[in-house]
Protein backbone atom coordinates (compact mmCIF):
# COMPACT_ATOMS: atom_id res chain seq x y z
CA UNK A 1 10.62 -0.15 -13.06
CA UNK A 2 9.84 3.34 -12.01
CA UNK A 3 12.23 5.90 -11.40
CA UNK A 4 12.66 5.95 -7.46
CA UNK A 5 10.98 8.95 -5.57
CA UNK A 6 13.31 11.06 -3.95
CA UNK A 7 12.20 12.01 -0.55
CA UNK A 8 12.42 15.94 -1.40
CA UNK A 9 10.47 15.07 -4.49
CA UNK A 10 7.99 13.42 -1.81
CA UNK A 11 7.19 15.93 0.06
CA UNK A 12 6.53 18.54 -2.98
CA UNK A 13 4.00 15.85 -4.07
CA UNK A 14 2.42 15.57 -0.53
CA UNK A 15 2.26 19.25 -0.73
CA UNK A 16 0.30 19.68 -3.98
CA UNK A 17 -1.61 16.98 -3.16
CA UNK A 18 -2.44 18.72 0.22
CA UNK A 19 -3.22 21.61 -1.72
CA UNK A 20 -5.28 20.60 -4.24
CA UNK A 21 -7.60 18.81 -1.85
CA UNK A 22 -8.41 22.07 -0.68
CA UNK A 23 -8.52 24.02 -3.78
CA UNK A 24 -10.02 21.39 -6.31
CA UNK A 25 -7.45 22.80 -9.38
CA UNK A 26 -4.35 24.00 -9.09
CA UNK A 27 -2.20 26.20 -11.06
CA UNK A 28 1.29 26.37 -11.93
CA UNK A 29 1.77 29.42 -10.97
CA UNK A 30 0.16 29.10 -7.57
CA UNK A 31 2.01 25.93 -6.46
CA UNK A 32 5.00 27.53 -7.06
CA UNK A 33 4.79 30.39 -5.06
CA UNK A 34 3.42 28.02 -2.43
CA UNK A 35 5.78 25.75 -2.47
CA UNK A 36 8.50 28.37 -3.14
CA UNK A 37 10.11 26.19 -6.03
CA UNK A 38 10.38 26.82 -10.02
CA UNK A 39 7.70 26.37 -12.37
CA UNK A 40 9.57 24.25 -14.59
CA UNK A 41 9.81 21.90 -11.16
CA UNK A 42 5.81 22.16 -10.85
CA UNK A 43 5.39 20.87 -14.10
CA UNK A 44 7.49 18.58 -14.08
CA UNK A 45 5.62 17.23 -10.87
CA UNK A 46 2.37 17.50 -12.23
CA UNK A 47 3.44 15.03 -15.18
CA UNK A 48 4.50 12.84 -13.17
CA UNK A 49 1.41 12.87 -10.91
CA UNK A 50 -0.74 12.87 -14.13
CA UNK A 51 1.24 9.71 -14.85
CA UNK A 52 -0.01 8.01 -12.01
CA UNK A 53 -3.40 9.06 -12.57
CA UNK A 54 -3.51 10.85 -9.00
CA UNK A 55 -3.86 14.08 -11.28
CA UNK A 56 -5.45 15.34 -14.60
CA UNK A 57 -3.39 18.07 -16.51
CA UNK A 58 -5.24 21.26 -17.71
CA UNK A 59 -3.99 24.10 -19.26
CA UNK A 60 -1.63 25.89 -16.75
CA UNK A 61 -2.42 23.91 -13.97
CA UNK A 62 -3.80 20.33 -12.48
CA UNK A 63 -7.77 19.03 -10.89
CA UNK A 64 -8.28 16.46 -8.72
CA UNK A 65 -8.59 13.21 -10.30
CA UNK A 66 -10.82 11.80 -7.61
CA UNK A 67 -11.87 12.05 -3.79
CA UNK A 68 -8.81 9.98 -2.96
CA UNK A 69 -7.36 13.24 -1.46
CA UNK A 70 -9.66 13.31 1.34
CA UNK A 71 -8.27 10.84 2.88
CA UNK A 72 -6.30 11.48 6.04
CA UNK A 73 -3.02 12.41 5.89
CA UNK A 74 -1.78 9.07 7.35
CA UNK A 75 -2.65 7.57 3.81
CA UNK A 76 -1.74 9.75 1.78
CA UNK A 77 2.40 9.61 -0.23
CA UNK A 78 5.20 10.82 1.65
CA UNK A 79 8.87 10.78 2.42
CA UNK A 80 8.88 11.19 5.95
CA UNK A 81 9.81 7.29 6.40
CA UNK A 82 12.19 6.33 4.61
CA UNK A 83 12.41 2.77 5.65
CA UNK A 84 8.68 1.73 5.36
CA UNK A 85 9.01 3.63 1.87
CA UNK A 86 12.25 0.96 1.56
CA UNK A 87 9.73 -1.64 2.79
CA UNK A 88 7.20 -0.93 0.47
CA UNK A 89 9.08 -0.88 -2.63
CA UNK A 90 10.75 -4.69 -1.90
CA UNK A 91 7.50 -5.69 -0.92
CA UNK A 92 5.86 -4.40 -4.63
CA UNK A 93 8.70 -5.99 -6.54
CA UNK A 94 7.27 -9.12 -5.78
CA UNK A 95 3.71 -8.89 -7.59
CA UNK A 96 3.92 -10.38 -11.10
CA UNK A 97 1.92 -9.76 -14.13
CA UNK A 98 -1.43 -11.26 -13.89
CA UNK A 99 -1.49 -11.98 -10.21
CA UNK A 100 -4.03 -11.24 -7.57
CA UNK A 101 -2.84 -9.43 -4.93
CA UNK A 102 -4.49 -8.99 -1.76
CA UNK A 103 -4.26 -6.06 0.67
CA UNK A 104 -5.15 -5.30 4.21
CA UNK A 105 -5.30 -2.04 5.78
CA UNK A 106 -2.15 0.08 7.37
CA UNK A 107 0.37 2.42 6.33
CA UNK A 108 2.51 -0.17 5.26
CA UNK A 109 0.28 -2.10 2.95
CA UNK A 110 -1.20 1.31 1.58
CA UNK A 111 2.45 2.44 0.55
CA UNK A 112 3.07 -1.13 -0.77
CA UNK A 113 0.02 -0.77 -2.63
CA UNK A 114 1.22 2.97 -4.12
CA UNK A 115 4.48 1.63 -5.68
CA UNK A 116 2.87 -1.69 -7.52
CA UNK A 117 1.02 0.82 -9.06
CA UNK A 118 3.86 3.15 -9.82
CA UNK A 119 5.48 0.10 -11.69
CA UNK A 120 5.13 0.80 -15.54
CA UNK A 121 6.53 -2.50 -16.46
CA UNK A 122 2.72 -3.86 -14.89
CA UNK A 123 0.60 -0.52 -15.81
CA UNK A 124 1.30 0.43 -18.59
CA UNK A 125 0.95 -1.67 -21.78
CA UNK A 126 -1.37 -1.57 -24.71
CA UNK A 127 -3.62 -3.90 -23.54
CA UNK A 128 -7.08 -2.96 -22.10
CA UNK A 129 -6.68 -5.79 -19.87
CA UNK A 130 -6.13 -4.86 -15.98
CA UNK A 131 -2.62 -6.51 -15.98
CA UNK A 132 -2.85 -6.78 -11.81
CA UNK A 133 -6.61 -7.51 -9.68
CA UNK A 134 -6.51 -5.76 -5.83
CA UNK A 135 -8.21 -7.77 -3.59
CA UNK A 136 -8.65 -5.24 -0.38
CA UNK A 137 -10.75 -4.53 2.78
CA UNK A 138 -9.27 -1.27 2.95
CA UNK A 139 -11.18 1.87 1.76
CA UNK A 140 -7.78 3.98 0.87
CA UNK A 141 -6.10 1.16 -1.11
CA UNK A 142 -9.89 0.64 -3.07
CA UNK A 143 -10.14 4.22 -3.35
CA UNK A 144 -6.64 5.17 -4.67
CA UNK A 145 -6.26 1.33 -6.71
CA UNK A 146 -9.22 2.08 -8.76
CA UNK A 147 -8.36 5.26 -10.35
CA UNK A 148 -5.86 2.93 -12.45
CA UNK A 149 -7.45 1.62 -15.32
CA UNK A 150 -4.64 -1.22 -15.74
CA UNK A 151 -5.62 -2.34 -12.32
CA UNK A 152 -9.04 -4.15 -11.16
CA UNK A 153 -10.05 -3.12 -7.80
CA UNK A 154 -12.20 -5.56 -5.91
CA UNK A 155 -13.44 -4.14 -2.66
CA UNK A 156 -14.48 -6.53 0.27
CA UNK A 157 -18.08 -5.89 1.50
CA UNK A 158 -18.26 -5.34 5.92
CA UNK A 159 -18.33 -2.83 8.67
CA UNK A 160 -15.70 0.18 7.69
CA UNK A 161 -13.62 1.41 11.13
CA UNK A 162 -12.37 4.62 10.66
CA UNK A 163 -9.29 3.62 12.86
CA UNK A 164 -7.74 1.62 10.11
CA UNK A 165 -10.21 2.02 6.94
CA UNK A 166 -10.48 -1.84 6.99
CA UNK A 167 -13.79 -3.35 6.55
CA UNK A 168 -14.36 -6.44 8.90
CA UNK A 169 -17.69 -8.80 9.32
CA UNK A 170 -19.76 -11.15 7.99
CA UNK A 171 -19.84 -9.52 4.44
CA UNK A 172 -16.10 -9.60 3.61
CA UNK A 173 -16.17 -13.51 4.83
CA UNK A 174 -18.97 -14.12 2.53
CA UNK A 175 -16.69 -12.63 -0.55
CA UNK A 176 -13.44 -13.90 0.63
CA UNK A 177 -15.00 -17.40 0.45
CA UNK A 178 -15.45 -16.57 -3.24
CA UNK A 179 -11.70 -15.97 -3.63
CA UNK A 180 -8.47 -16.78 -4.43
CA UNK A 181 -5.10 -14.75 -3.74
CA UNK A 182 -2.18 -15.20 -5.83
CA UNK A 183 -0.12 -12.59 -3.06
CA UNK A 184 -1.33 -11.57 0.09
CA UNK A 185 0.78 -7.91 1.52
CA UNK A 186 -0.28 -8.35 5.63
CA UNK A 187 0.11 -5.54 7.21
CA UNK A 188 0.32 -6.58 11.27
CA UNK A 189 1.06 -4.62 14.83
CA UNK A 190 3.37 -7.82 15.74
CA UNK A 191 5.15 -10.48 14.38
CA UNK A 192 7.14 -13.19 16.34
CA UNK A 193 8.02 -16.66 16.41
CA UNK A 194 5.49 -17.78 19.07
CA UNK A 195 2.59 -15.16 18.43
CA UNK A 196 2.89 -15.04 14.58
CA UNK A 197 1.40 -12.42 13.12
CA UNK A 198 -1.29 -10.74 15.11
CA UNK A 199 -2.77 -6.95 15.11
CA UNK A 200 -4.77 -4.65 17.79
CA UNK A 201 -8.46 -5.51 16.43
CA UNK A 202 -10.47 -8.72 17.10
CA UNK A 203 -12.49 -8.21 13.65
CA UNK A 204 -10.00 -6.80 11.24
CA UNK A 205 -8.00 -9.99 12.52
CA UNK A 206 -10.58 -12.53 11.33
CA UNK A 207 -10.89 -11.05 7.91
CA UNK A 208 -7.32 -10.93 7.75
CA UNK A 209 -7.08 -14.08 8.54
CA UNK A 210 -9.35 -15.57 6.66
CA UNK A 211 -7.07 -13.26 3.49
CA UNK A 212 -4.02 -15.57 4.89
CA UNK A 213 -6.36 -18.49 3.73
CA UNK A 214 -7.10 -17.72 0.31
CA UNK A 215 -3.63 -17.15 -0.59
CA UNK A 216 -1.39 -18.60 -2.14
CA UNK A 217 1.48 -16.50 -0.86
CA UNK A 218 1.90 -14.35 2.32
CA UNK A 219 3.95 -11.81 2.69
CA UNK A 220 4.61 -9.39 5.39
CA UNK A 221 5.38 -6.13 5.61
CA UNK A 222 6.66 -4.71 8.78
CA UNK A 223 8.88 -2.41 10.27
CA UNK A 224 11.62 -3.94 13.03
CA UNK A 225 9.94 -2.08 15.64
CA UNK A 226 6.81 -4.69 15.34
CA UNK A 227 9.04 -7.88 15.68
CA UNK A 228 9.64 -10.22 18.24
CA UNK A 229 6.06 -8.75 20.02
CA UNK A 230 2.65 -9.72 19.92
CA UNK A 231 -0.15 -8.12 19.47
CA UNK A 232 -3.98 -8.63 20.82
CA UNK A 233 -5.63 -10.39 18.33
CA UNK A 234 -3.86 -13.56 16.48
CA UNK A 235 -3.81 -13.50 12.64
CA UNK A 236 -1.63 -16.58 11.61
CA UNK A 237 0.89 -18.50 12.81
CA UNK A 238 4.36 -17.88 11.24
CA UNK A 239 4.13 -21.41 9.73
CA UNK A 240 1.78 -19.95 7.50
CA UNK A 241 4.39 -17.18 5.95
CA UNK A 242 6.11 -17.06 3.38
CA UNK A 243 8.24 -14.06 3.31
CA UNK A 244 9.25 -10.82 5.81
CA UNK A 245 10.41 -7.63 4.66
CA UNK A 246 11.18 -5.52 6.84
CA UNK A 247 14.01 -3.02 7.69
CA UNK A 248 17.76 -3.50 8.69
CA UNK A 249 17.02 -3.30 12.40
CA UNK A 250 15.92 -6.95 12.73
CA UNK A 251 17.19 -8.78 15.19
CA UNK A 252 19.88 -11.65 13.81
CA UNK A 253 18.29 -13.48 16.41
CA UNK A 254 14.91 -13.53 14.95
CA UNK A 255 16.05 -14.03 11.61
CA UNK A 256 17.91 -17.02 12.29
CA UNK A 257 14.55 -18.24 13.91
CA UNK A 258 12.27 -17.26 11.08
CA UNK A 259 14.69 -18.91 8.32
CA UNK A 260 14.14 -22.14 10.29
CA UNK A 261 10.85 -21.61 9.85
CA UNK A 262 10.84 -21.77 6.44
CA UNK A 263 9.99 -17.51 6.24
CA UNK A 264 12.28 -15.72 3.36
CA UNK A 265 13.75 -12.53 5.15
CA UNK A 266 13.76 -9.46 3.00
CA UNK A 267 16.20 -6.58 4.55
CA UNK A 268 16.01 -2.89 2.99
């Protein structure tokens, strides 16, 4: 497994990534006066960005591996929450070697997405075969997923809103059909024993749903603060869930509920 992030460590990465979106390359010697930390600390962020492929070393300095920092800064790696970091990193320990893994859009799943690829016991091997295939209708998680060549990115088809990044409609139905999903990571805006699973969006909750139908395996990943509520829009009912993970805040309550339900509760 990867070494964890620390959430100092975090930030500084947020911050040359911030930077280097603006700048295109980035020297050593620049981010370190920006940042106002050592040089040898610089570099030895920059390998370890390089190492995920979210950087290329040059001489002195980094470039921008790809247009993956454009995206807003609500997608982009940070430290500021420390449990849905927690969340996320449960969550990826899950996804085996081989496995299809499907995605939907949020900050959750986009973070759950980050560390899966982080893990160098799945990413990096001799092989040229992708050891892991992303299923996703969400733009940030195709767009930072593909830069990994041990990964195979498969990007539904639809109607992108720029609330969420997912892509919804007709055209991500017709490839879903096509599909199967060893792992699904749903992201939802509530999750309770009566509602299920359910988010704010009509559309993205169709395509979601029809993600909970070509899997296998759903899990979801949600903070404590979307339990026990509903949202607008129905995805699945909890029946159709296999595991929660979620943060220490959950109510015993609802745990007791969801383990007669058959869901596995996951607590970070």
């Amino acid at each position: 497994m990867s070494e964890p992030t620390t959430p100092d460590r975090s930030r500084r990465w947020r911050a040359l990534l911030d930077l280097l979106a603006e700048r295109g390359r980035l020297s050593v010697v620049e981010a370190a006066a920006s940042l106002g930390v050592s040089e040898a600390t610089v570099r030895r962020d920059f390998t370890a960005l390089a190492a995920q492929q979210l950087v290329t070393r040059t001489h002195g300095g980094v470039v921008a591996t790809a247009v993956a920092y454009d995206l807003p800064a609500r997608y982009r790696p940070g430290g500021a929450d420390a449990a849905k970091e927690r969340i996320a990193a449960a969550a990826a320990d899950l996804v085996e070697p081989g496995m299809v893994v499907g995605f939907n859009g949020g900050t959750t799943t986009s973070a759950t997405a980050r560390r899966m690829a982080g893990r160098t016991d799945l990413v990096e091997t001799s092989s040229t075969t992708p050891t892991v295939t992303v299923v996703t209708n969400a733009l940030n998680i195709a767009t930072e997923m593909v830069l990994r060549p041990r990964i195979r990115t498969v990007s539904l088809g639809g109607v992108a809103r720029p609330e969420s990044y997912e892509l919804t409609g007709p055209l991500a139905s017709l490839v879903l059909n096509e599909l199967w999903l060893d792992l699904l990571m749903l992201g939802v805006d509530g999750f309770s024993l009566d509602g299920g699973a359910s988010c704010g969006h009509e559309g993205e909750a169709g395509t979601n749903a029809l993600m909970v139908d070509r899997a296998s395996k759903v899990v979801v990943v949600a903070g404590s603060e979307k339990l026990g509520r509903r949202a607008f829009a129905r995805i699945c009912d909890v029946t159709e869930v296999s595991v929660l993970v979620t943060d220490s805040g959950i109510d015993p309550a609802f745990v007791s509920g969801l383990r007669e339900a058959d869901v596995e509760v996951l607590t970070v």
